[in-house]
Protein backbone atom coordinates (compact mmCIF):
# COMPACT_ATOMS: atom_id res chain seq x y z
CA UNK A 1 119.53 119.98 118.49
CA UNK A 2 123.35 119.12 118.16
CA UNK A 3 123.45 114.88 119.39
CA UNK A 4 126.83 114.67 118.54
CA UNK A 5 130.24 116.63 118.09
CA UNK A 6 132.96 115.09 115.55
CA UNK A 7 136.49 116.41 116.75
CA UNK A 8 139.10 115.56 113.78
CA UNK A 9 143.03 116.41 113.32
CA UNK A 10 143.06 119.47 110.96
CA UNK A 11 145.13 118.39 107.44
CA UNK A 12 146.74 120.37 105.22
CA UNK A 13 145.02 119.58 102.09
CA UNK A 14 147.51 119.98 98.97
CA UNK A 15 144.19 118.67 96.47
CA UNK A 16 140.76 117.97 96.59
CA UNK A 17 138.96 115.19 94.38
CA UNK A 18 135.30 113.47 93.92
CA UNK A 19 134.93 109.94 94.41
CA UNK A 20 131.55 108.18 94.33
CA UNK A 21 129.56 104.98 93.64
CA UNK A 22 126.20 104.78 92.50
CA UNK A 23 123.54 102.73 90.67
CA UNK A 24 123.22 103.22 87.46
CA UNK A 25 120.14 101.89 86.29
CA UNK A 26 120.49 102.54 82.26
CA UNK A 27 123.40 100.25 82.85
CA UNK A 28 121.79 97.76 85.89
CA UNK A 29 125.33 97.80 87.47
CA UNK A 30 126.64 100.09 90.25
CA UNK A 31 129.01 102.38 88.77
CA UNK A 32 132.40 104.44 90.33
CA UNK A 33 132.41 108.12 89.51
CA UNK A 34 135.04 110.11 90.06
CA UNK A 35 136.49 113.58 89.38
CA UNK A 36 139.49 115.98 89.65
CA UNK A 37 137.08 118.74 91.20
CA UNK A 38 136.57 117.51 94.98
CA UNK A 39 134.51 119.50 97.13
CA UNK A 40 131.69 120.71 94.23
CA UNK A 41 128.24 119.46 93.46
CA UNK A 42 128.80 115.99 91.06
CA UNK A 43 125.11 117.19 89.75
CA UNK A 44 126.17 120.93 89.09
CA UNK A 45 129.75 119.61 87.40
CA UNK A 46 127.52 116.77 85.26
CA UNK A 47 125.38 119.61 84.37
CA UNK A 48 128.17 122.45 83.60
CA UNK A 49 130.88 119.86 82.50
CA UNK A 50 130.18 116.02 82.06
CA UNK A 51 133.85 115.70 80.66
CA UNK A 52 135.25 115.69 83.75
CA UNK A 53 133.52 113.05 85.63
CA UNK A 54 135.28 109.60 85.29
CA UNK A 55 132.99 106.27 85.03
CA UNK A 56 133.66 102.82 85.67
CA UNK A 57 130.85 100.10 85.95
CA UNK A 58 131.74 97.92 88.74
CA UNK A 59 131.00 93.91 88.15
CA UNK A 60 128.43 92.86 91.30
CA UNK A 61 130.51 89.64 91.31
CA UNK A 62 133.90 90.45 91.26
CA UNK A 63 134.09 94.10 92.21
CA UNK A 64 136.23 96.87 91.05
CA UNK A 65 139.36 95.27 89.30
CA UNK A 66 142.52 96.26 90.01
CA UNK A 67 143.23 97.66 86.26
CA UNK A 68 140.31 99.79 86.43
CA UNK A 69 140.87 101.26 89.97
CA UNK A 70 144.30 102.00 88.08
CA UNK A 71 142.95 103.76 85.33
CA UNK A 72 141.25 106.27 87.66
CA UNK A 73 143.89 107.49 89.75
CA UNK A 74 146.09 107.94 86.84
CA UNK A 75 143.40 109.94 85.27
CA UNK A 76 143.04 111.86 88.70
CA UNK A 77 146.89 112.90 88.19
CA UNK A 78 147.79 110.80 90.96
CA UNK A 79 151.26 109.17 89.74
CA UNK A 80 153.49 108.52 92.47
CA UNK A 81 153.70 105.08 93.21
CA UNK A 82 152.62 105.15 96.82
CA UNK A 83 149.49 107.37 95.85
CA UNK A 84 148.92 104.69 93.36
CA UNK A 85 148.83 102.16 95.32
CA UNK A 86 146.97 103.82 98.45
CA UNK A 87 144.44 105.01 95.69
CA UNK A 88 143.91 101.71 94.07
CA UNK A 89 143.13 100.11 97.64
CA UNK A 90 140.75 102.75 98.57
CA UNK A 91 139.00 102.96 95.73
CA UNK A 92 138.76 98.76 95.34
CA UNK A 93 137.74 99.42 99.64
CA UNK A 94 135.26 101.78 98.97
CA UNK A 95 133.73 99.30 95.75
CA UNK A 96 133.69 96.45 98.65
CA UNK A 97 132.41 98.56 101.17
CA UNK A 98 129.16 99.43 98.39
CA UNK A 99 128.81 95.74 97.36
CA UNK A 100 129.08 93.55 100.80
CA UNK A 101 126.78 95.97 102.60
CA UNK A 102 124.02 96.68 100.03
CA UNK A 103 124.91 100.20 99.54
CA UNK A 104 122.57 102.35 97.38
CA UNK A 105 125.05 105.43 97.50
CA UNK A 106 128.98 105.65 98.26
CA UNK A 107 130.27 109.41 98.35
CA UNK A 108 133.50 110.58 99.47
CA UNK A 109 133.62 114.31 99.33
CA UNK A 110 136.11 115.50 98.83
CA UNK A 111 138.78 113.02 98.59
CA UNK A 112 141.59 115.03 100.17
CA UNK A 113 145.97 114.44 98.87
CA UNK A 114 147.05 116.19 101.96
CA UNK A 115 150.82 116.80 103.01
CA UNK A 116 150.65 114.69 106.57
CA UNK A 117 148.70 110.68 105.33
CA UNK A 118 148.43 111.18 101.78
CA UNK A 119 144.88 110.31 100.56
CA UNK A 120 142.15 111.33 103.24
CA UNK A 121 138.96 110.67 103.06
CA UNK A 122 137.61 114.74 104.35
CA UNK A 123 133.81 114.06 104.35
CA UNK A 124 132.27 110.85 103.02
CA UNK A 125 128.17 109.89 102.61
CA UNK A 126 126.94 106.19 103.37
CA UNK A 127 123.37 104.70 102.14
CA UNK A 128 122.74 101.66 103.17
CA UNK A 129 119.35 99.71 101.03
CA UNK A 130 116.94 99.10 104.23
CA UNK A 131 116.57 95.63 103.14
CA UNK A 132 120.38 95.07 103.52
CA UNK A 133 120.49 96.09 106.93
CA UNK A 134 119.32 92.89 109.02
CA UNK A 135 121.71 91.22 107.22
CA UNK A 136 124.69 93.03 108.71
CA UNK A 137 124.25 93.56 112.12
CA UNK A 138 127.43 95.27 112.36
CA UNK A 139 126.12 98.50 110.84
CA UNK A 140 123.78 98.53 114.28
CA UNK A 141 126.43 101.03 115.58
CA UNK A 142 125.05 103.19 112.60
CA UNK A 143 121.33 102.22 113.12
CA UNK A 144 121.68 103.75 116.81
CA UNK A 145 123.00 106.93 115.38
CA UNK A 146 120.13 107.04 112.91
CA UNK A 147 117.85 106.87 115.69
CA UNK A 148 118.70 110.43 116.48
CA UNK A 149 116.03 111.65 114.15
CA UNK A 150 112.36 111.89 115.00
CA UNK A 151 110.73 109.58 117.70
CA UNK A 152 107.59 108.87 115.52
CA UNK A 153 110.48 107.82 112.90
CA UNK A 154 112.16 105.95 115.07
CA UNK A 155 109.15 104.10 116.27
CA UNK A 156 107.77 103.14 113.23
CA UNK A 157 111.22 101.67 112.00
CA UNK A 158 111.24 99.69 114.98
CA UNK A 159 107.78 98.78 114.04
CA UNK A 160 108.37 97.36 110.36
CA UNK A 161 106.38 100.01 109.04
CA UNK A 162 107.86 102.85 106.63
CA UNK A 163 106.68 106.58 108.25
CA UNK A 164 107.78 110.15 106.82
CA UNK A 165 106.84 113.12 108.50
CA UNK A 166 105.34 115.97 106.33
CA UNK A 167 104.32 119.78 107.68
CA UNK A 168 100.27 119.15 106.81
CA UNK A 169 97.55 118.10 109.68
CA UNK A 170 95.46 115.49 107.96
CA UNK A 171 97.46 112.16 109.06
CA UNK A 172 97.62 109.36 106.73
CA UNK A 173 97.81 105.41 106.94
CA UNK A 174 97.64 103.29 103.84
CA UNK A 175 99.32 99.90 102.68
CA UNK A 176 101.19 100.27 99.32
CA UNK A 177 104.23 103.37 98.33
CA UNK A 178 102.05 103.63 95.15
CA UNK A 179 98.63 104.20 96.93
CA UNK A 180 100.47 105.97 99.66
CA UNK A 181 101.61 108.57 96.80
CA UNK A 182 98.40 108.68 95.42
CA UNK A 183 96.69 109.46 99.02
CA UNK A 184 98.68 112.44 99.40
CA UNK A 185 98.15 113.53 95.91
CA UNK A 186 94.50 113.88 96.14
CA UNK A 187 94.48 115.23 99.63
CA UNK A 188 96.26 117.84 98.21
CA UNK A 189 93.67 118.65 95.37
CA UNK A 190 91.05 118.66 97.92
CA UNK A 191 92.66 121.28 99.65
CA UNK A 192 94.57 119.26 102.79
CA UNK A 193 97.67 118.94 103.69
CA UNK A 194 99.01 115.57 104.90
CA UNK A 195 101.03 115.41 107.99
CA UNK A 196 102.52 112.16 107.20
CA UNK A 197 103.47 109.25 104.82
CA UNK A 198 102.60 105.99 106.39
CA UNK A 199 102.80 102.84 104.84
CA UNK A 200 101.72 99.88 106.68
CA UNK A 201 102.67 97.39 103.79
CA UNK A 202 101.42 94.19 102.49
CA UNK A 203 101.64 91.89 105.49
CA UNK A 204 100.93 94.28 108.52
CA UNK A 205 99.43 91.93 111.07
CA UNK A 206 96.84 93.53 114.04
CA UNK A 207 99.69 94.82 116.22
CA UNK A 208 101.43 96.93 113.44
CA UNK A 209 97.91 98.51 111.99
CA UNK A 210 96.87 99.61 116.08
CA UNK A 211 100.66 100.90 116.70
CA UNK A 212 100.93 102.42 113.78
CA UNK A 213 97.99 103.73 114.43
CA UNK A 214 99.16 105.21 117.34
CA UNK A 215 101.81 106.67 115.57
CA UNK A 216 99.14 109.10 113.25
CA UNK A 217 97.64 110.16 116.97
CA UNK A 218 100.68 111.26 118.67
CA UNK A 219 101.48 113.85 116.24
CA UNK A 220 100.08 117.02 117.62
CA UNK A 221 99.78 118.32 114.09
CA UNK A 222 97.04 115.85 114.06
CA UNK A 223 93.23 117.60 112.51
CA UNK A 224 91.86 114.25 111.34
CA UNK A 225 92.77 111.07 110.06
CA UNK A 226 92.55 108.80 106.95
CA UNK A 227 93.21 105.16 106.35
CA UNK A 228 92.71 104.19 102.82
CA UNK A 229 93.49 100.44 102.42
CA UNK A 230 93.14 98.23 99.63
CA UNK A 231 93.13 94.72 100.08
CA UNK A 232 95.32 92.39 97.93
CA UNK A 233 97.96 90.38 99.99
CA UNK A 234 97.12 92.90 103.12
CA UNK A 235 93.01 91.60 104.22
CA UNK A 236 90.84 94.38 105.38
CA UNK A 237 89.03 92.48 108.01
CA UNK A 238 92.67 92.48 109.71
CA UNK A 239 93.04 96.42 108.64
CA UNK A 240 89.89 96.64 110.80
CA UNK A 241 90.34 94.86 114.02
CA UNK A 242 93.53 97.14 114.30
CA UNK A 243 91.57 100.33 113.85
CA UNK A 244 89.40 98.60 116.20
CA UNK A 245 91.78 97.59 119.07
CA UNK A 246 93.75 101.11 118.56
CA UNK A 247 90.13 103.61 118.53
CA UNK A 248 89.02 101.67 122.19
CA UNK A 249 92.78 102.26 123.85
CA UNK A 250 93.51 105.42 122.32
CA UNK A 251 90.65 107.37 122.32
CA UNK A 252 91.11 109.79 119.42
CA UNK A 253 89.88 113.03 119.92
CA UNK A 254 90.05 113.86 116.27
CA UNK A 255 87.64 113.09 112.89
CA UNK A 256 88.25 108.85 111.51
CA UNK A 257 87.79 108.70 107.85
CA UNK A 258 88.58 105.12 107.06
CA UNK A 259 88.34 103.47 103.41
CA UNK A 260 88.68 99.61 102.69
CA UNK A 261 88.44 98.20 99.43
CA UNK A 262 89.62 94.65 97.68
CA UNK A 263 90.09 91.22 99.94
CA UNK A 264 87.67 91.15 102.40
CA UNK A 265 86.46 94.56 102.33
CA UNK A 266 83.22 93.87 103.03
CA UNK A 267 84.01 92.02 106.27
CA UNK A 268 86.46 94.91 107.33
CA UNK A 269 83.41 97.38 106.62
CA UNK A 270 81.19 95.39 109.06
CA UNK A 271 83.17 95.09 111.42
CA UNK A 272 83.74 98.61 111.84
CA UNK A 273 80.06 99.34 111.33
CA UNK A 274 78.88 96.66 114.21
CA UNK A 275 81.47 98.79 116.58
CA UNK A 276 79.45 101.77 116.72
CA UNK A 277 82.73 103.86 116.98
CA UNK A 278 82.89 107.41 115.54
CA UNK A 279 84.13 106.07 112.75
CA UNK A 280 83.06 107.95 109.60
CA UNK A 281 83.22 105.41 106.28
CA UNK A 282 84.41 106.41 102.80
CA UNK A 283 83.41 104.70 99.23
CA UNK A 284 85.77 106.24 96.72
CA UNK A 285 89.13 107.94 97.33
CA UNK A 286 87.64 110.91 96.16
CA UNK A 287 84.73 110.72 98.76
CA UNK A 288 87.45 109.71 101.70
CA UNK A 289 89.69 112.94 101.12
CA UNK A 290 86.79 114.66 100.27
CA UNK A 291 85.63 113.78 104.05
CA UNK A 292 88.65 113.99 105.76
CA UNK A 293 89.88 117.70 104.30
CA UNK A 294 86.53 118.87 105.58
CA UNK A 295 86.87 117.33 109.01
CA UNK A 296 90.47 118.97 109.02
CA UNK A 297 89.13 122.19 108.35
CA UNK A 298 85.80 122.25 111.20
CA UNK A 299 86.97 119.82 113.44
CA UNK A 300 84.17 117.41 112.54
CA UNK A 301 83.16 115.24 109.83
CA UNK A 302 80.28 116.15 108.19
């Protein structure tokens, strides 16, 4: 569904170029990449010609310097000296831009020389780093735009909880990007298909685990539903009350599987026990997607 329409002046474009910043993690710096051949894949160039990409490291303290923002629109052909110096500013902008924000990717392509404003920015990319982003709340104006995407998305960022949908129908709720990973991985070689990654983190109080929660029973996709949890900073007692609170005011009509293991397990397993919910329990991951797949498939848990 089309949110938005972006009307622009057309240009006449007289040359195209690549301009980029990443992080470079051989290097642990951010790094300025940049290229005569605008408009092209950077990974299909690196691939088919790595000569031709331009690299600068970029110093986290005192940005891009001048001489080295130099040395890269010379080496783009750019020699006039108004190009020059509009280059050198953009591309010292653009290092600024990455830096002050928390940028994870900068991409400006293609970097246009066009007849009517000189350099032109044609199409450019932004990535902000989550974590940077309640630390500038004047990128809220791009937050709101983000929010375009999917509601369950946009709910669970509003939440504090990280949520990808997936094209599967087993949803999934765990604490940890590593266990999360490893959830879906042996769903998979049970024979399930996740609908979802869901991370609920480290320090998800009550509130987060019942309306995230609610998040894994709004999708229609929705056969059945696993929580694996493992208790380190995150207490499973806590994991439990949520499941708690969330199965008595939602009412799932689908199959619980719910694994707890580490801090407090034992107390989150009680709990959950003493409710007499239709909640199914699981020992092992193995025995939890083991459980869920099959609920997926017959509409029960077995």
């Amino acid at each position: 569904m089309v949110r938005r329409v972006l009307v622009e002046a057309a240009s006449t474009v007289q040359q195209e170029f690549y301009v980029s910043i990443i992080l470079d993690r051989r290097r642990e710096c951010p790094v300025l990449l940049a290229s005569r051949e605008g408009g092209v894949e950077i990974e299909a160039l690196a691939s088919r010609a790595p000569e031709a990409i331009l690299r600068e490291p970029i110093d986290v303290v005192l940005g891009l310097h001048p001489f080295q923002a130099r040395r890269v629109v010379y080496a783009l052909g750019l020699t006039e000296p108004k190009l020059v110096e509009q280059g050198v500013a953009l591309l010292r902008n653009v290092a600024r831009l990455f830096l002050e924000l928390g940028g994870s990717l900068v991409e400006i392509n293609p970097l246009a020389l066009t007849a009517e404003r000189g350099l032109l920015a044609l199409d450019a990319k932004l990535t902000l780093d989550d974590s940077a982003v309640p630390r500038h709340p004047e990128t809220s104006a791009l937050a709101a735009a983000r929010d375009d995407g999917h509601p369950l998305e946009v709910r669970a960022r509003e939440l504090g909880v990280s949520y990808i949908g997936l094209d599967g129908n087993i949803g999934c709720m765990v604490n940890g990007a590593g266990l999360a990973m490893a959830t879906l991985d042996i769903i998979t070689l049970h024979g399930g298909e996740p609908a979802n990654f869901l991370d609920v983190g480290g320090g998800a109080n009550v509130e987060q685990v019942r309306e995230a929660f609610k998040l894994l029973v709004a999708d229609p996709r929705v056969r059945a539903i696993l929580i694996n949890i493992f208790g380190g900073i995150m207490q499973c007692d806590v994991i439990a009350r949520g499941i708690l609170e969330a199965v008595k005011v939602v009412k799932p009509t689908v199959p619980l599987v719910v694994r707890l293991e580490g801090t407090r397990a034992q107390e989150g397993r009680q709990l959950l026990a003493s409710s007499r919910l239709p909640i199914v329990a699981a020992t092992t991951m193995d025995d939890a997607a083991a459980k869920v797949v099959r609920a997926a498939q017959q509409g029960a848990v077995g």
